[in-house]
Protein backbone atom coordinates (compact mmCIF):
# COMPACT_ATOMS: atom_id res chain seq x y z
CA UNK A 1 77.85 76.91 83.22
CA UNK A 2 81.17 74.70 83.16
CA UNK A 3 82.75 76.42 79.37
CA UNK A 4 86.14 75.63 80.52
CA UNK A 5 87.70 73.15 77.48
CA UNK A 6 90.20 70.67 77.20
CA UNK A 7 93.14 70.89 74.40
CA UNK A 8 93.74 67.62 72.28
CA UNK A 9 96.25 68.29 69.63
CA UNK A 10 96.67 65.31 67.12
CA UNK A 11 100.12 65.68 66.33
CA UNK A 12 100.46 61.89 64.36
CA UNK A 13 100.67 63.53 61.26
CA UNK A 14 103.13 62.10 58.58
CA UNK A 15 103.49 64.33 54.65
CA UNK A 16 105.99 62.71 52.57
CA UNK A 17 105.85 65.88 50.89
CA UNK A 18 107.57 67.45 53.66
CA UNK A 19 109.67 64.67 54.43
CA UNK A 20 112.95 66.62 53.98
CA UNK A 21 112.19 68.82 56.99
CA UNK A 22 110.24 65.65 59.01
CA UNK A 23 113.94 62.87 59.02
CA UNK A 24 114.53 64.18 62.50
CA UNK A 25 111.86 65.30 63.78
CA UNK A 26 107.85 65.36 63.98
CA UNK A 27 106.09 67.76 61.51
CA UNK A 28 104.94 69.18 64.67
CA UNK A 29 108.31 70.41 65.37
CA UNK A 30 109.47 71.94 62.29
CA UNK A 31 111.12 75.44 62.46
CA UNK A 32 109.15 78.47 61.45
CA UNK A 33 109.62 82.39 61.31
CA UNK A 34 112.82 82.56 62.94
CA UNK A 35 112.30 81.12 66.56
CA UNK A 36 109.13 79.20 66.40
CA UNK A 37 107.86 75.42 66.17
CA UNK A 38 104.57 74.71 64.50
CA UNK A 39 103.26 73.37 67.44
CA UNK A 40 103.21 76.66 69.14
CA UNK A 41 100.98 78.22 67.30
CA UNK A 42 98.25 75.58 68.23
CA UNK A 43 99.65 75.59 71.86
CA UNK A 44 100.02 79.36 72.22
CA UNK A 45 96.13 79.67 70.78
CA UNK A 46 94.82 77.25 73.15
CA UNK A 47 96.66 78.80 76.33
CA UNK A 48 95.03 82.41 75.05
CA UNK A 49 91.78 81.03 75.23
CA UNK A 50 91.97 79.53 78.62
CA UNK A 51 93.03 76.08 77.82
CA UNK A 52 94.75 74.84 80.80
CA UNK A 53 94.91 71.24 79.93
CA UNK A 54 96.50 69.96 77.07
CA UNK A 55 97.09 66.32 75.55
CA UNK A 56 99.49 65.68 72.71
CA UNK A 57 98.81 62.67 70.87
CA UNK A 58 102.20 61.87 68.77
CA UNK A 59 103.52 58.83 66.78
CA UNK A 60 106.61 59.32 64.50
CA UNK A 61 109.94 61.51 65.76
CA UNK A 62 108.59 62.97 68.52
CA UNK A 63 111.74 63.44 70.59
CA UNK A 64 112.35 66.96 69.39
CA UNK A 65 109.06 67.52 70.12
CA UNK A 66 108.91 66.87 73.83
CA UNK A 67 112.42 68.19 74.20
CA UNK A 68 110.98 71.19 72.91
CA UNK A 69 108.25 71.22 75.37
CA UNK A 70 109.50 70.11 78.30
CA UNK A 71 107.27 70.65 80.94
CA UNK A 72 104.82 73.23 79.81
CA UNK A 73 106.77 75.54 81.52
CA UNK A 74 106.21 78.53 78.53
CA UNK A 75 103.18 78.09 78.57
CA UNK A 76 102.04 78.33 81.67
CA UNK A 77 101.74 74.60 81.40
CA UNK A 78 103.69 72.97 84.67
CA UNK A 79 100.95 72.42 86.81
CA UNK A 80 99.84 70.49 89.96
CA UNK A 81 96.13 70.20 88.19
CA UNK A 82 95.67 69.88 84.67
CA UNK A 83 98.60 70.53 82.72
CA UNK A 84 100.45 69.05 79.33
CA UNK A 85 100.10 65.52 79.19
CA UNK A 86 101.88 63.36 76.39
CA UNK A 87 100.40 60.37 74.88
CA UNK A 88 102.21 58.59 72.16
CA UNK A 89 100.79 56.00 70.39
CA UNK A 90 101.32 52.33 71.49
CA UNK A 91 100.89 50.80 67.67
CA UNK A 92 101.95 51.95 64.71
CA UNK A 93 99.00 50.91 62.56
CA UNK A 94 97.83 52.90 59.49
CA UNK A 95 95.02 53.71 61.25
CA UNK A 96 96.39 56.21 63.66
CA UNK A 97 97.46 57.97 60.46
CA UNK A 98 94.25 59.92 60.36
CA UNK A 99 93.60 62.68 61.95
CA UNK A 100 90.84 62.27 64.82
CA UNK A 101 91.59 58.58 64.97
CA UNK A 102 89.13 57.19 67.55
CA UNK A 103 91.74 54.07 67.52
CA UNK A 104 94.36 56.48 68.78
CA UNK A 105 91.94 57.92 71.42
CA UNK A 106 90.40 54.78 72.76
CA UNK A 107 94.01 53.89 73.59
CA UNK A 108 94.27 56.59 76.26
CA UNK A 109 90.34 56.56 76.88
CA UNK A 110 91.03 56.80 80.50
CA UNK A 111 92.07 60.14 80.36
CA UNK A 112 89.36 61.60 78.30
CA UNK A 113 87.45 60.03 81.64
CA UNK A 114 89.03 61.64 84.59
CA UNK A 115 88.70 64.70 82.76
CA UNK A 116 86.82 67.78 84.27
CA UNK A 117 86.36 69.96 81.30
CA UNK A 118 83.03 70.64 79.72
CA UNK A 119 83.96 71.17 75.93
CA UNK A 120 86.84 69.51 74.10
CA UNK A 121 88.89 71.23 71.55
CA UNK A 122 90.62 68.97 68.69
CA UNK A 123 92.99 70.28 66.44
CA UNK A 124 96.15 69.25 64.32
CA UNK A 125 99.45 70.04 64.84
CA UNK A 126 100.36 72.21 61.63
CA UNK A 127 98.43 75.12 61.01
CA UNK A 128 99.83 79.06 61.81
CA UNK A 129 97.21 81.32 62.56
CA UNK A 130 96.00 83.46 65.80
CA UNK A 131 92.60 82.07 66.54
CA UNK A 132 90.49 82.92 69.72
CA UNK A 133 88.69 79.49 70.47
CA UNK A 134 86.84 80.81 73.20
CA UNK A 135 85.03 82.94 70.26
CA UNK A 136 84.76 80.07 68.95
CA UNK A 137 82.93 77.88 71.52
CA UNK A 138 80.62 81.08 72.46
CA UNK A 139 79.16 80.61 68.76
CA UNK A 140 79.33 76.81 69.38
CA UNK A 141 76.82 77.70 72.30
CA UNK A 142 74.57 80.05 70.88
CA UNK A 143 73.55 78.03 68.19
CA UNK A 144 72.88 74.89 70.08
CA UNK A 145 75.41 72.58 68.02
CA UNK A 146 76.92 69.00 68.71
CA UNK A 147 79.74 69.67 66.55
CA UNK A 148 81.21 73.38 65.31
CA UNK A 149 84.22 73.08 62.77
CA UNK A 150 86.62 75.47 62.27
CA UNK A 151 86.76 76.39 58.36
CA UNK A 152 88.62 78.89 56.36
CA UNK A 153 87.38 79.91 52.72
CA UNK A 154 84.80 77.19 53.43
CA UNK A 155 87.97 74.65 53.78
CA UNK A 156 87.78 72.26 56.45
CA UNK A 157 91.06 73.85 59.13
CA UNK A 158 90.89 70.22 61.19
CA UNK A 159 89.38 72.14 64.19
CA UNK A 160 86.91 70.91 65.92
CA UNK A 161 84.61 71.81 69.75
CA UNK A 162 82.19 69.57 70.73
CA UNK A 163 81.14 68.45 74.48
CA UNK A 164 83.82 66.36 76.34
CA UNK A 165 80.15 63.60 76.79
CA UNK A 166 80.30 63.64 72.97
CA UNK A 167 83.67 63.00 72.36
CA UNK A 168 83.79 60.10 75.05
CA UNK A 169 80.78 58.40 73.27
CA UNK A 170 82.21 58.90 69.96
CA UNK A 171 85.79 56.88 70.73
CA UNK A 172 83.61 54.42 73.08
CA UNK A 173 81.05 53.44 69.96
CA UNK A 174 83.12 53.79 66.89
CA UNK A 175 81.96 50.13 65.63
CA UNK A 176 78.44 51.04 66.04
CA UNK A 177 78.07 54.46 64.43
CA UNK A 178 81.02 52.80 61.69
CA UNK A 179 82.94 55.75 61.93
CA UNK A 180 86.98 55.63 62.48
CA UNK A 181 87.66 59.49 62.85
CA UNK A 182 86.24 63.16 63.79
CA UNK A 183 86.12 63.44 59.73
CA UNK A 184 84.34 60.56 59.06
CA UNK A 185 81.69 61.55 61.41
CA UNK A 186 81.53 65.53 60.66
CA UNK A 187 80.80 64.38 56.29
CA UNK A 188 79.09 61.22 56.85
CA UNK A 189 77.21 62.36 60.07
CA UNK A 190 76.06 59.01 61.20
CA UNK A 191 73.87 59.83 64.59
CA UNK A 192 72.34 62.99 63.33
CA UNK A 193 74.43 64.99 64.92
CA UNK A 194 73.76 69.09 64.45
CA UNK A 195 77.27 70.24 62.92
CA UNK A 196 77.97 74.28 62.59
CA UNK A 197 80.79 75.55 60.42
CA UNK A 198 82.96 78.39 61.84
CA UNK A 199 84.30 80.71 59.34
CA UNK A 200 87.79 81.97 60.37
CA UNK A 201 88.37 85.20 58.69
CA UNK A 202 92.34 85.97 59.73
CA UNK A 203 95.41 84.61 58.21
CA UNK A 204 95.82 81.10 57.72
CA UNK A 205 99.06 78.92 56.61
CA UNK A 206 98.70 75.04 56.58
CA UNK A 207 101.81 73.56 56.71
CA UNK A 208 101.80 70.04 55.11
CA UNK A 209 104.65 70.48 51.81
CA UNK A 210 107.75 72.07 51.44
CA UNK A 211 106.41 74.71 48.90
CA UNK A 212 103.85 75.56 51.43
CA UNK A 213 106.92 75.83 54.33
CA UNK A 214 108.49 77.59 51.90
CA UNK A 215 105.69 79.94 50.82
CA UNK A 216 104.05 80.82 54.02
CA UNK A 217 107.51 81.31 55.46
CA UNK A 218 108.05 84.48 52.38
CA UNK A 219 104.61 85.55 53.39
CA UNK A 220 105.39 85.86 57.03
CA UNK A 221 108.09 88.69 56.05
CA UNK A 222 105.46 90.92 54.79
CA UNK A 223 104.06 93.44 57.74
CA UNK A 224 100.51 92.88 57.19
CA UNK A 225 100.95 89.38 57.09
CA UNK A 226 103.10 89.16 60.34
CA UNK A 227 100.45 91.58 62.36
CA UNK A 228 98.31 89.35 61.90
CA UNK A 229 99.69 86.50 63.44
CA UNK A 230 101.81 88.12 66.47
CA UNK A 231 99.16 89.85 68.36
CA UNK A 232 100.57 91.77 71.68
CA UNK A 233 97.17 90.43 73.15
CA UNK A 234 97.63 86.98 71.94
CA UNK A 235 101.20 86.11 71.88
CA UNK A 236 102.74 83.08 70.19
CA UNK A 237 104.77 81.59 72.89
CA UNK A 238 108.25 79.58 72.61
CA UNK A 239 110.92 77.82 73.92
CA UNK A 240 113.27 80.13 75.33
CA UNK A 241 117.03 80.39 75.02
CA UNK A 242 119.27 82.86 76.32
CA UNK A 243 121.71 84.16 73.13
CA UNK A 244 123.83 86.96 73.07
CA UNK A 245 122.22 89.66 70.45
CA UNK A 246 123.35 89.38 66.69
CA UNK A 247 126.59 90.73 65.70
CA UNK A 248 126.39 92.42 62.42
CA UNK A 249 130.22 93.14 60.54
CA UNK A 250 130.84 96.27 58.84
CA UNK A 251 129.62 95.10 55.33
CA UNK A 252 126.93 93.25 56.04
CA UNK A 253 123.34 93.89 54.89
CA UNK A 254 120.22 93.20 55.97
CA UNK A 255 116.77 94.13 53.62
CA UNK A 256 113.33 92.88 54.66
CA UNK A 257 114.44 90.16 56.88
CA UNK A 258 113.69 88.60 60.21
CA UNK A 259 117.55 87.67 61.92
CA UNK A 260 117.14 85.58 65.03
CA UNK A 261 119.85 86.04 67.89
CA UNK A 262 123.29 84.91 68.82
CA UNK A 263 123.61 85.18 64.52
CA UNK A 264 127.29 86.41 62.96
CA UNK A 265 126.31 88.76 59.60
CA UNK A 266 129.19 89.59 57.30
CA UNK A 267 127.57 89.29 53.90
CA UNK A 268 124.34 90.42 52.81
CA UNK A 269 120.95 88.76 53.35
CA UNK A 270 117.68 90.31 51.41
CA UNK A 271 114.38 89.14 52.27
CA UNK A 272 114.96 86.04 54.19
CA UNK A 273 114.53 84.44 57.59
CA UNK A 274 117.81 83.19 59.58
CA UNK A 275 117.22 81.40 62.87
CA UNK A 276 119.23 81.29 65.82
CA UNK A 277 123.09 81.00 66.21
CA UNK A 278 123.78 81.70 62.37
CA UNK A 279 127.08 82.78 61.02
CA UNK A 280 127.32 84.12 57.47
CA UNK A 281 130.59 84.45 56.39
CA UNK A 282 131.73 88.03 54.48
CA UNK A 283 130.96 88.29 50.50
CA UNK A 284 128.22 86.08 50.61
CA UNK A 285 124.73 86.91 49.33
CA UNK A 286 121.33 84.92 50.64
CA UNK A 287 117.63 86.30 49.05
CA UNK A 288 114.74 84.47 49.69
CA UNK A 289 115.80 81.94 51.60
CA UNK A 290 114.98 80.18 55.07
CA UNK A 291 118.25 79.40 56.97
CA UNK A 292 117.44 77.63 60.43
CA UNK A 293 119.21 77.30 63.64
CA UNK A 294 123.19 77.02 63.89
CA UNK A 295 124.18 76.92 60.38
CA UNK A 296 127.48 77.81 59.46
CA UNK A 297 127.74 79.90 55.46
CA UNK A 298 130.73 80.28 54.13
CA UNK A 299 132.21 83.14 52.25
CA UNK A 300 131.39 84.35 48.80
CA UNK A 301 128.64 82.14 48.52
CA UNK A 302 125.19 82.86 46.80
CA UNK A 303 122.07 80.82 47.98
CA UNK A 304 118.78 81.68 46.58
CA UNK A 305 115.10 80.73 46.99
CA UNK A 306 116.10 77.84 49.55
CA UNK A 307 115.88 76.04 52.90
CA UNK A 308 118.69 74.99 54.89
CA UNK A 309 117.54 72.63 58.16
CA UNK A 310 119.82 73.07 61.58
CA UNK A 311 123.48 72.44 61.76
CA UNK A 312 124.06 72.84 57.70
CA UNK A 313 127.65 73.85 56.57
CA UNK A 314 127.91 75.70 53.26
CA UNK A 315 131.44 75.68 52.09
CA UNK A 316 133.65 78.86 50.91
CA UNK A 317 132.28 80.35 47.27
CA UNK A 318 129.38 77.93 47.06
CA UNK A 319 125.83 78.54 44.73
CA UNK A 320 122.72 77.48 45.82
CA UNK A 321 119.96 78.06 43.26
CA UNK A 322 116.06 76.84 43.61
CA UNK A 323 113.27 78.75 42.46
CA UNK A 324 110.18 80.09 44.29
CA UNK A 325 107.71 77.29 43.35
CA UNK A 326 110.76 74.43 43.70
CA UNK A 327 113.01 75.59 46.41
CA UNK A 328 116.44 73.91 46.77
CA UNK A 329 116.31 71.88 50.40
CA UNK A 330 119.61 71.03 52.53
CA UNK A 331 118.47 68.38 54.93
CA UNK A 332 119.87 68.82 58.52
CA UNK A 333 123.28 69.03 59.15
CA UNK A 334 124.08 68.45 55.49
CA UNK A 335 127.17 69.77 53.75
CA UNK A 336 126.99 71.17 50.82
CA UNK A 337 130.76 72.15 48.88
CA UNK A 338 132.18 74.47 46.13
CA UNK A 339 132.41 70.96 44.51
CA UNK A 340 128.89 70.61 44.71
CA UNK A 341 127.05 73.55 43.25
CA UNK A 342 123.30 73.64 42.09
């Protein structure tokens, strides 16, 4: 039996309550734990489970996205057969707004067509967890089912396996069976279809609001937390980028933190997460904070319980105060001055 599958990720997805990380870029490609894009924890579960073909449906700031990419190359993605294929949509219509939009599909219908997989995976774009979909699709098979969706605490996860035949049939009669997305047709069930629930019992973060971001992104410092997502046997793959290793100055402090490389530490930094190419300048203090790629702290500054995108400057002896369920956000390459403290 053909149980190979083929990887659609629906990564057309646009929260306006995330909107301060999503001006440049696609939620898809928002920062996470250090080194990461959200997108490769879909991509890196689908490659683990034998996924070697891969279509990305995007629509808004997807540049970053594909730059991040590339070829497929990290994922074992670059190849003569199969592959990562890109297909943005043609229209911006509300319609593609949905996730599982049949419009969106029927656009590229061709190559759900000249496809040779057996099963089809469809997921979104913004959800961390380490899932094994081949475990997944064995249970899909046992018990006989049209449709198997992916649930966790009995809450729909916007993953769903179902035969490649299906899914074709689906997009190619969505006026008959009056159904405009994989939701719509998983609650409202229109042809009868036998739908299975998969309970997923590891660690799940949905990423769709800037207290979530923020939230998950405190939970991912905790050990148990981060075991569960970075399995040796299932690696979460990246992007990568050759930095020098962090330099750390004689009174700096780190507590409880993850420090990407190619960082500068002078001050001290208590359970937080600092991305690439960082430089925090000497006297300052940052707890509880998220501090991406590039971004340049000054000295003697204190930021707390807050998110700074790529490229911010923080200015000499500068407070930054939000609190754990409000978090104070500094859009991307932002300056924020001693003039200007929160």
């Amino acid at each position: 039996m053909n149980k190979k599958m083929l990887g659609i990720i629906d990564a057309t997805a646009y929260k306006e309550k995330i909107e301060d990380l999503t001006a440049h870029r696609s939620l898809a490609a928002i920062p996470i734990a250090g080194r990461y894009r959200l997108i490769d924890f879909v991509l890196s579960n689908m490659v683990n489970s034998q996924i070697h073909s891969v279509a990305i449906f995007p629509k808004y700031q997807y540049r970053s996205l594909m730059d991040h990419l590339g070829s497929g190359k990290q994922w074992d993605l670059n190849r003569k057969k199969d592959g990562l294929f890109f297909f943005p949509s043609p229209h911006l219509h509300n319609e593609y707004d949905e996730f599982g939009s049949f419009r969106q599909f029927s656009d590229h219908i061709d190559f759900f067509l000249r496809s040779t997989q057996e099963y089809a995976l469809i997921t979104n774009c913004y959800t961390v967890c380490n899932i094994d979909y081949e475990e997944v699709l064995n249970r899909h098979l046992q018990n006989r089912c049209d449709i198997t969706e992916v649930k966790k605490d009995g809450k729909s996860l916007q993953m769903y396996i179902m035969s490649t035949k299906l899914l074709i049939d689906l997009i190619e009669n969505k006026e008959r069976i009056k159904a405009n997305t994989l939701a719509e047709v998983v609650s409202e069930n229109p042809d009868n279809l036998l739908i299975c629930d998969y309970e997923f019992s590891g660690y799940v973060a949905v990423i769709d609001s800037i207290s979530s971001y923020y939230k998950h992104s405190m939970e991912i410092l905790k050990p148990t937390i981060w075991n569960e997502i970075f399995l040796k046997h299932r690696p979460i793959l990246t992007k990568a980028k050759d930095e020098p290793p962090t330099k750390y100055g004689k009174h700096a402090m780190v507590k409880n933190s993850l420090i990407g490389n190619g960082c500068t530490i002078e001050g001290v930094v208590e359970n937080s997460i600092i991305f690439r190419g960082v430089h925090i300048g000497r006297g300052t203090v940052i707890k509880n904070s998220v501090i991406m790629q590039h971004s340049q702290i000054g000295m003697d500054c204190t930021l707390e319980n807050m998110i700074a995108d790529k490229d911010v400057q923080v200015l000499d002896r500068t407070t930054v105060k939000g609190s754990a369920l409000l978090p104070q956000v500094l859009r991307k390459r932002t300056i924020q001055g001693a003039m200007m403290k929160s």
